[in-house]
C-alpha atoms as a PDB file:
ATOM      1  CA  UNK A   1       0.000   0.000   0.000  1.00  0.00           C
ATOM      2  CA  UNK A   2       2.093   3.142   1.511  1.00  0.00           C
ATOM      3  CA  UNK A   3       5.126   3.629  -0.885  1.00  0.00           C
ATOM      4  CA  UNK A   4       3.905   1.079  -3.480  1.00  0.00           C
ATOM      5  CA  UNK A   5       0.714   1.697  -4.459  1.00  0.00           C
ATOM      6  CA  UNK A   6       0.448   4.957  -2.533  1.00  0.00           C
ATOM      7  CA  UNK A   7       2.720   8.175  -1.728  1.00  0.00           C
ATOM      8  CA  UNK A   8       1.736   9.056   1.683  1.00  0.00           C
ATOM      9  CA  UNK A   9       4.633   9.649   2.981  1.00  0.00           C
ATOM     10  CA  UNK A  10       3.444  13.556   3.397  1.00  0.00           C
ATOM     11  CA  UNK A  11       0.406  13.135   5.602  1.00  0.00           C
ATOM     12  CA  UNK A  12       2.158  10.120   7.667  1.00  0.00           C
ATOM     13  CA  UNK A  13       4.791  12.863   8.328  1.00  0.00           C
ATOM     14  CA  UNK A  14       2.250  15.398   9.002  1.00  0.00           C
ATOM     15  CA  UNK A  15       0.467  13.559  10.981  1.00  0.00           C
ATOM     16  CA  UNK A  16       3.553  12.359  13.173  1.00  0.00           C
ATOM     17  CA  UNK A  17       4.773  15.755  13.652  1.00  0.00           C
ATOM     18  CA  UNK A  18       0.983  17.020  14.940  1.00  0.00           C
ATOM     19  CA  UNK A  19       1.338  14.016  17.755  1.00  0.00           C
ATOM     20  CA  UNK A  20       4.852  15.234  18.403  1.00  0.00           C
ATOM     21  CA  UNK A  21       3.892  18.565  18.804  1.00  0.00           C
ATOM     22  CA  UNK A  22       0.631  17.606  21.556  1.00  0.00           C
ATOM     23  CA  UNK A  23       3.339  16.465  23.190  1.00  0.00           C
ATOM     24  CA  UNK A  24       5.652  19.700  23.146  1.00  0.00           C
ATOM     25  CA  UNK A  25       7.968  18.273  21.061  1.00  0.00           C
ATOM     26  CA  UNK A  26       9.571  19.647  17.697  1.00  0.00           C
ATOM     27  CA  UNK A  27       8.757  18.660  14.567  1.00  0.00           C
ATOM     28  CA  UNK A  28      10.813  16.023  12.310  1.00  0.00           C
ATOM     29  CA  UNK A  29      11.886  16.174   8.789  1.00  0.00           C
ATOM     30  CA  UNK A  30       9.321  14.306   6.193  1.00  0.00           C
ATOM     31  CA  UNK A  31      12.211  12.019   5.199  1.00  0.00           C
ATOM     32  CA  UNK A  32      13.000  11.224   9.132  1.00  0.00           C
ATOM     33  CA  UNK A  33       9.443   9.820   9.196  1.00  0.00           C
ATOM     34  CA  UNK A  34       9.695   7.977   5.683  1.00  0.00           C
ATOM     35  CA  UNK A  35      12.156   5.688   7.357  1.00  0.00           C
ATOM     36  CA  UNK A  36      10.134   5.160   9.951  1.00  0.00           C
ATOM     37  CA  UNK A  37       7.263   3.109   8.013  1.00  0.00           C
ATOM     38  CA  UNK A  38       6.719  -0.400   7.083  1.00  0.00           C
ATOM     39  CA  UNK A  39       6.415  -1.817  10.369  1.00  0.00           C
ATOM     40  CA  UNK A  40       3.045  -0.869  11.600  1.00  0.00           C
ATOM     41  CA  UNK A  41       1.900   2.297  13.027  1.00  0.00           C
ATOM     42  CA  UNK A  42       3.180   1.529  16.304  1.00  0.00           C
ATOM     43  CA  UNK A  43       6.890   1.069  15.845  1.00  0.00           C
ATOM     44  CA  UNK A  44       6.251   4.551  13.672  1.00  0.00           C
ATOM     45  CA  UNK A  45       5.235   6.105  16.646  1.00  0.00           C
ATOM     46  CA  UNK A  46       7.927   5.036  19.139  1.00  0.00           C
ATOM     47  CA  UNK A  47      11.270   5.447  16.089  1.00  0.00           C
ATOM     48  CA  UNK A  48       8.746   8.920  15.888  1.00  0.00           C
ATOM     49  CA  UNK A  49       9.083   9.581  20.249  1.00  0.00           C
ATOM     50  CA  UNK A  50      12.569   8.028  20.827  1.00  0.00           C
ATOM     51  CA  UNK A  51      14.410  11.178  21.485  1.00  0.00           C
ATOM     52  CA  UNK A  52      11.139  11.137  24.324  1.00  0.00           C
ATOM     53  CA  UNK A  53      12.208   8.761  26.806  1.00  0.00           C
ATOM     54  CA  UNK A  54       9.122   8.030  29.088  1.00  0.00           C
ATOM     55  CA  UNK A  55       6.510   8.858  26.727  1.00  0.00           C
ATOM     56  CA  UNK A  56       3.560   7.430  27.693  1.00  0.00           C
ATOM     57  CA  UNK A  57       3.625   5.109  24.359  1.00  0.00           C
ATOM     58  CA  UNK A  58      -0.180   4.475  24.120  1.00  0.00           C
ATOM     59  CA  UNK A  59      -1.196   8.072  24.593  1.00  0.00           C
ATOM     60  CA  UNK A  60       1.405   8.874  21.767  1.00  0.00           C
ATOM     61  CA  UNK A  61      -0.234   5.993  19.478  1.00  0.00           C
ATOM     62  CA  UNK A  62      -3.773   6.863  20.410  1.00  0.00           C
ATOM     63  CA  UNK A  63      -2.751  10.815  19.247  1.00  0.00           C
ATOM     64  CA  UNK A  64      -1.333   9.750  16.324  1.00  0.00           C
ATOM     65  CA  UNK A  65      -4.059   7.460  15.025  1.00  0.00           C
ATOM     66  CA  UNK A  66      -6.435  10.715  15.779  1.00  0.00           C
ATOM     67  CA  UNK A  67      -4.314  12.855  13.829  1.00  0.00           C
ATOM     68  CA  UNK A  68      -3.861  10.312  10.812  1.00  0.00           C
ATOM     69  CA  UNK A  69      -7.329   9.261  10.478  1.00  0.00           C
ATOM     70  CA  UNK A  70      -8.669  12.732  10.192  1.00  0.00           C
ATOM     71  CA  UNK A  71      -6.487  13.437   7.226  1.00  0.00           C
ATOM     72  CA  UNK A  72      -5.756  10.292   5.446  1.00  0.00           C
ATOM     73  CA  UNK A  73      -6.182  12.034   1.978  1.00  0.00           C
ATOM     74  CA  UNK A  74      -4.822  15.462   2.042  1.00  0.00           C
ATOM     75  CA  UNK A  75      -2.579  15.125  -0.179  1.00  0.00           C
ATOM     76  CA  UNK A  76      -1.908  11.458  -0.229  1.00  0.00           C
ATOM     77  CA  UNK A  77      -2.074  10.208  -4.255  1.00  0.00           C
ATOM     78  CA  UNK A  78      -1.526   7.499  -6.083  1.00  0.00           C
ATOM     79  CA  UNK A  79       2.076   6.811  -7.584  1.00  0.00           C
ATOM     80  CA  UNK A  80       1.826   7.749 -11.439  1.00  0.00           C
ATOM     81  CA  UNK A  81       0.657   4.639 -13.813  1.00  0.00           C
ATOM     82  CA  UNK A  82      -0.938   3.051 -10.425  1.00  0.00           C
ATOM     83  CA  UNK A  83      -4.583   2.795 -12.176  1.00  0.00           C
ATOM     84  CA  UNK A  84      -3.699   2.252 -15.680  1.00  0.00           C
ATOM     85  CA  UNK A  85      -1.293  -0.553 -14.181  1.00  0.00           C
ATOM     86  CA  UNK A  86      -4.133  -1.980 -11.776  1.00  0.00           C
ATOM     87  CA  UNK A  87      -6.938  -1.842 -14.480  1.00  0.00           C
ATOM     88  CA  UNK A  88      -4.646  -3.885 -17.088  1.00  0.00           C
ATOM     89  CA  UNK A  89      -3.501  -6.700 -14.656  1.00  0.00           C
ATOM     90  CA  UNK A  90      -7.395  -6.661 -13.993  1.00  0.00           C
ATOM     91  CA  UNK A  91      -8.356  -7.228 -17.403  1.00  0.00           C
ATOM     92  CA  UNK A  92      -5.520  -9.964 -18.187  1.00  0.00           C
ATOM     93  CA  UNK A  93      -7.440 -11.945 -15.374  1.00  0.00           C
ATOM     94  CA  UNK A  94      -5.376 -11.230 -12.129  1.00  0.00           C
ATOM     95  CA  UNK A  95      -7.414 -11.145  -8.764  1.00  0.00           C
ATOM     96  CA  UNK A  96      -5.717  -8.122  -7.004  1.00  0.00           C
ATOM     97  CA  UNK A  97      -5.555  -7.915  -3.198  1.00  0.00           C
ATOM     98  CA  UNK A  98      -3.912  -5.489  -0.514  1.00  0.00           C
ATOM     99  CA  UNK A  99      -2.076  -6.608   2.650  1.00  0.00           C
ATOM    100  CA  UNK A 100      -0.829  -3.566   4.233  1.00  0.00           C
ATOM    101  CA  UNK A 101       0.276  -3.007   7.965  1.00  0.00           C
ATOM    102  CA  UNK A 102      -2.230  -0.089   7.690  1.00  0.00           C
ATOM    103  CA  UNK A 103      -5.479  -0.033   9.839  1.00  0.00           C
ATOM    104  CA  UNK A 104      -7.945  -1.573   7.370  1.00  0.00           C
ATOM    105  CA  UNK A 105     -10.571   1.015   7.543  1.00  0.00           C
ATOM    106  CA  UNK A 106      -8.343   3.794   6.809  1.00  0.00           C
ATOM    107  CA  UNK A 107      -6.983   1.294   3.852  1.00  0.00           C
ATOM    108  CA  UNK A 108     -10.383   1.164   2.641  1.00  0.00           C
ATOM    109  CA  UNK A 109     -11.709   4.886   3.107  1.00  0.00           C
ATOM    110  CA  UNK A 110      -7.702   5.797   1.287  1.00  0.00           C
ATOM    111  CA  UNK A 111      -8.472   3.270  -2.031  1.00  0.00           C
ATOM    112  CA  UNK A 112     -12.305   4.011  -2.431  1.00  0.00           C
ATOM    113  CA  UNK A 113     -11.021   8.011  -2.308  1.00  0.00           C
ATOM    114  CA  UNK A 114      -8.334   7.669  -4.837  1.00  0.00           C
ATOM    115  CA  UNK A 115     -10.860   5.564  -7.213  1.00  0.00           C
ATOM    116  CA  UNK A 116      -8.787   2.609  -6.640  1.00  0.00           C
ATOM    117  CA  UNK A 117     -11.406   0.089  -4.650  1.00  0.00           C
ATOM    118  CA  UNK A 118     -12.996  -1.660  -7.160  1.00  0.00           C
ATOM    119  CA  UNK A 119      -9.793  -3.493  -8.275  1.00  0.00           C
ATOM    120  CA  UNK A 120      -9.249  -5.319  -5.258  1.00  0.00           C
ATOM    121  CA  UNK A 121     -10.719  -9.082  -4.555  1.00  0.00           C
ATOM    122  CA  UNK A 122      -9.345  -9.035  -0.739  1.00  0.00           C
ATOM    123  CA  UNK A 123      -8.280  -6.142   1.179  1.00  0.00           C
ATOM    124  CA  UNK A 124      -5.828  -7.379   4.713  1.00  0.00           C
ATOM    125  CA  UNK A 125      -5.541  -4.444   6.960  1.00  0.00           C
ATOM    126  CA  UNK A 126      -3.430  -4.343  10.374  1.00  0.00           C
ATOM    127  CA  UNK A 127      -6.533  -4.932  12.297  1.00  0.00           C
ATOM    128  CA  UNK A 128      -7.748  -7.755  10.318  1.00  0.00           C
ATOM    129  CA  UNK A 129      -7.148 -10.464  12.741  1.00  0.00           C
ATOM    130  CA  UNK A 130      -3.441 -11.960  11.129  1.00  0.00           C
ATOM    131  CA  UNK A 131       0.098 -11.355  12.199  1.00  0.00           C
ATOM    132  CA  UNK A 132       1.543  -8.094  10.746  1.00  0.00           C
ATOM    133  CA  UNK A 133       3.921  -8.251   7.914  1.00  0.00           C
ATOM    134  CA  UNK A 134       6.595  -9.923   7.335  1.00  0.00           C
ATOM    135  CA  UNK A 135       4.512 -12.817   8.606  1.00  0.00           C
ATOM    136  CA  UNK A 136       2.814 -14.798   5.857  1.00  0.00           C
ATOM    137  CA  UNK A 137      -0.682 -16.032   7.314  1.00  0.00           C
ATOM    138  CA  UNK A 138      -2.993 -12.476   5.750  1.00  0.00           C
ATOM    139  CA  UNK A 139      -1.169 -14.040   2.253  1.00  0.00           C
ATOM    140  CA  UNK A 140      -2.391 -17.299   2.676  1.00  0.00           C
ATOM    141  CA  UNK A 141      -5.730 -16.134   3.937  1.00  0.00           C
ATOM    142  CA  UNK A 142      -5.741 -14.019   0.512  1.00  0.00           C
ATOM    143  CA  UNK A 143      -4.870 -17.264  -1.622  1.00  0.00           C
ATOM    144  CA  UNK A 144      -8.404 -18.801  -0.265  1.00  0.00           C
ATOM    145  CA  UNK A 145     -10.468 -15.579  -0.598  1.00  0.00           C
ATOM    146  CA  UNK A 146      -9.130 -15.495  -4.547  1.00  0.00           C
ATOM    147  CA  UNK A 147      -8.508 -19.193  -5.419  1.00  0.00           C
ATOM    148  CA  UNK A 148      -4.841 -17.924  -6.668  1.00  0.00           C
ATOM    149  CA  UNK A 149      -1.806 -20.398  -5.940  1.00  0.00           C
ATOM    150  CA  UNK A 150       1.273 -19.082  -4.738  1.00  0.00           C
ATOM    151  CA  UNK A 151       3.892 -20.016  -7.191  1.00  0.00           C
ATOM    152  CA  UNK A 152       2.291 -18.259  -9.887  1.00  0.00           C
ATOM    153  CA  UNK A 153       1.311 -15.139  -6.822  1.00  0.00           C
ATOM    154  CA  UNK A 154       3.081 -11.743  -6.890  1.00  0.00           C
ATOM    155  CA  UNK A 155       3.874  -9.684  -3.217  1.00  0.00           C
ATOM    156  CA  UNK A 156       5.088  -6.704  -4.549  1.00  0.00           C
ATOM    157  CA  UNK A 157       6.097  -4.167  -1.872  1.00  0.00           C
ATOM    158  CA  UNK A 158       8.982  -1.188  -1.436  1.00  0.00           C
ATOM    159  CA  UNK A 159       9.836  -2.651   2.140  1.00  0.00           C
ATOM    160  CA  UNK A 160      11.871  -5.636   3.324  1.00  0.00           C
ATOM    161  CA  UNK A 161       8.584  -6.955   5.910  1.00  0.00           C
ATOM    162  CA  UNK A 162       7.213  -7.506   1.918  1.00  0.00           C
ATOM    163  CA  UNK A 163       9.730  -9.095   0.458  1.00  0.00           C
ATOM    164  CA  UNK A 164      10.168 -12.182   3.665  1.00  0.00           C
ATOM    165  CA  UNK A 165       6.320 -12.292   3.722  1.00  0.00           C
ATOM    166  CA  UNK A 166       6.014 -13.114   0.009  1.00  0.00           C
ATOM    167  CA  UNK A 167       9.034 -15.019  -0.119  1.00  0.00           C
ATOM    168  CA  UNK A 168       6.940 -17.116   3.404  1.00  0.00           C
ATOM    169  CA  UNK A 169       4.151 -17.624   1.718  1.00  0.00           C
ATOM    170  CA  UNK A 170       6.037 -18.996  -1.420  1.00  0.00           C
ATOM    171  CA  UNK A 171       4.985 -15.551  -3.547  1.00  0.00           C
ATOM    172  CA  UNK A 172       7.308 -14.515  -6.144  1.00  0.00           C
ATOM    173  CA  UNK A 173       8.469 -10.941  -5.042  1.00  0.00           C
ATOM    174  CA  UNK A 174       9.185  -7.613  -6.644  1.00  0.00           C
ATOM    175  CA  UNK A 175      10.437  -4.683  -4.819  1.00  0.00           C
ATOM    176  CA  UNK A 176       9.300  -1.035  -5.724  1.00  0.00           C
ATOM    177  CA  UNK A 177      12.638   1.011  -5.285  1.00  0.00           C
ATOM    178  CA  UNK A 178      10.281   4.187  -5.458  1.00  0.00           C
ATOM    179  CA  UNK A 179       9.139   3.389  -2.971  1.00  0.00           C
ATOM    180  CA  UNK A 180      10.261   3.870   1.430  1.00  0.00           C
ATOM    181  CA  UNK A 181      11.956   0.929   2.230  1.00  0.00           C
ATOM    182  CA  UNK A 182      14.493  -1.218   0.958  1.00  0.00           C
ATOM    183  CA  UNK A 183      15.164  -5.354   1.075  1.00  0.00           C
ATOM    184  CA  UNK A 184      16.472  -7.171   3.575  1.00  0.00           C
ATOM    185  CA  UNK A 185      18.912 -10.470   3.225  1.00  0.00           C
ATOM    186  CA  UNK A 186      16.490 -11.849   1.560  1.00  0.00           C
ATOM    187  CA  UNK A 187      16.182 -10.525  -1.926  1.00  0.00           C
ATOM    188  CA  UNK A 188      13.309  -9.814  -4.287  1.00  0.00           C
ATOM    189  CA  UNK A 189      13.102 -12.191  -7.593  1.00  0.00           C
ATOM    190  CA  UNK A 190      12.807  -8.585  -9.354  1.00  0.00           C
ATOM    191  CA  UNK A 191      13.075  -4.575  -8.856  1.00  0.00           C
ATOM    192  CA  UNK A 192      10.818  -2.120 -10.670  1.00  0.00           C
ATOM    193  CA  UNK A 193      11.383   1.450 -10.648  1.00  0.00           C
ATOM    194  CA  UNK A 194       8.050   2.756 -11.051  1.00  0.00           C
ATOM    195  CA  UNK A 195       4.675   0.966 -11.385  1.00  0.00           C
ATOM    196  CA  UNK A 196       4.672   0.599 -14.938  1.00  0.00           C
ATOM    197  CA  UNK A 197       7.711  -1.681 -14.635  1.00  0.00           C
ATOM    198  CA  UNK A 198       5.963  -3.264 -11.981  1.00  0.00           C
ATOM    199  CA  UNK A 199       2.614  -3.961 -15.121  1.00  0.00           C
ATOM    200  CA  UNK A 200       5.037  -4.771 -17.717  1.00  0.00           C
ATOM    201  CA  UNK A 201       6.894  -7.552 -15.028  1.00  0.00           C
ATOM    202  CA  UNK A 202       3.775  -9.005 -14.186  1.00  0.00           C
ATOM    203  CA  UNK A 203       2.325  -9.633 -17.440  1.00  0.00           C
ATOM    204  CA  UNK A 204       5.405 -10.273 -19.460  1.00  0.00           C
ATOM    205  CA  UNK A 205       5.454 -13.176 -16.981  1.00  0.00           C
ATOM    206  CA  UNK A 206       2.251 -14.269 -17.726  1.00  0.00           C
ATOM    207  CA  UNK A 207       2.614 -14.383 -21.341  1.00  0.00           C
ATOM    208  CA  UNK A 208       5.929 -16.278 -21.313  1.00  0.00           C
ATOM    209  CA  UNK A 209       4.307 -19.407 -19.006  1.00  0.00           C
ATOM    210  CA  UNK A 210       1.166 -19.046 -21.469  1.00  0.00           C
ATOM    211  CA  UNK A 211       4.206 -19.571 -24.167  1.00  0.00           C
ATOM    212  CA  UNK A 212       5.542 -22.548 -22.307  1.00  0.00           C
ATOM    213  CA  UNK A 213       2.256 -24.247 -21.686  1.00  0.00           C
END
């Protein structure tokens, strides 16, 4: 979701540096916070508090949850080619899903406001019931609600928590390098610059096992 299919890295910060600053504390730079995601919201908020040593941590959490889900979409946007990428691997027959370490009501409300829910079979939010990424289980929850099988699945993700989930779960993996994070040991089967890449991958894929069939 954040830094894959979405650049929210501006209202994440915002919203960070509004908690901080309930607190009496002074504002960090927007790239500061950018390293901060991909783990959940609430390793954000204490990398966001550290230099805050006794910070009451679920105060800090319950602030920053306020502050993010009252302005999810400011200026939170797609990355460019997102929708002309999602409606193609739509049409070629994929069933799409989302498993993001984001709250999923706010993952819903974000994707129905950007025009982007209608593309999505399965949608795994933090709250969803499953072990964060980078465990596995939301991935092989989403291979029952779609019928897909995981060698011939995608986890495509900017962080590293994507990368060992898919690569759990048996997924083939690419890694957006657009977007926050980076890989871990374990590396991604491919890297894609920008979504397109990310389309062209996917379905260049497809047509080459079609080939081999």
């Amino acid at each position: 979701m954040d830094g894959t299919l979405i650049d929210s890295a501006a209202d994440i910060g915002a919203a960070a540096n509004r908690m901080r600053a309930s607190f009496g504390l002074k504002p960090l730079p927007r790239g500061s916070v950018v390293r901060m995601v991909g783990n959940g919201a609430r390793v954000l908020v204490a990398r966001a508090t550290a230099d805050a040593p006794g910070l009451d941590q679920d105060e800090a959490f319950r602030r920053y949850r306020h502050e993010y889900d009252t302005h999810l979409v400011m200026e939170t946007r797609l990355y460019p080619g997102v929708l002309e990428g999602l409606e193609a691997l739509k049409a070629a027959g994929f069933r799409l899903a989302v498993f993001t370490n984001k709250p999923h009501g706010s993952t819903l409300h974000i994707l129905k406001e950007l025009g982007a829910d209608s593309f999505f079979s399965a949608v795994v939010g933090a709250d969803s019931g499953f072990p964060l990424k980078p465990a596995p289980d939301a991935l092989f929850h989403i291979l029952k609600e779609t019928g897909a099988e995981a060698p011939v699945s995608w986890m495509v993700g900017d962080n590293w928590t994507d990368i060992d989930s898919g690569h759990a779960a048996g997924f083939r993996t690419i890694h957006c390098s657009y977007g926050y994070g980076a890989p871990d040991a374990i590396p991604p089967d491919a890297v894609c610059t920008d979504f397109d890449a990310v389309k062209g991958l996917i379905l260049d894929a497809k047509l080459n096992a079609n080939k081999e069939k």
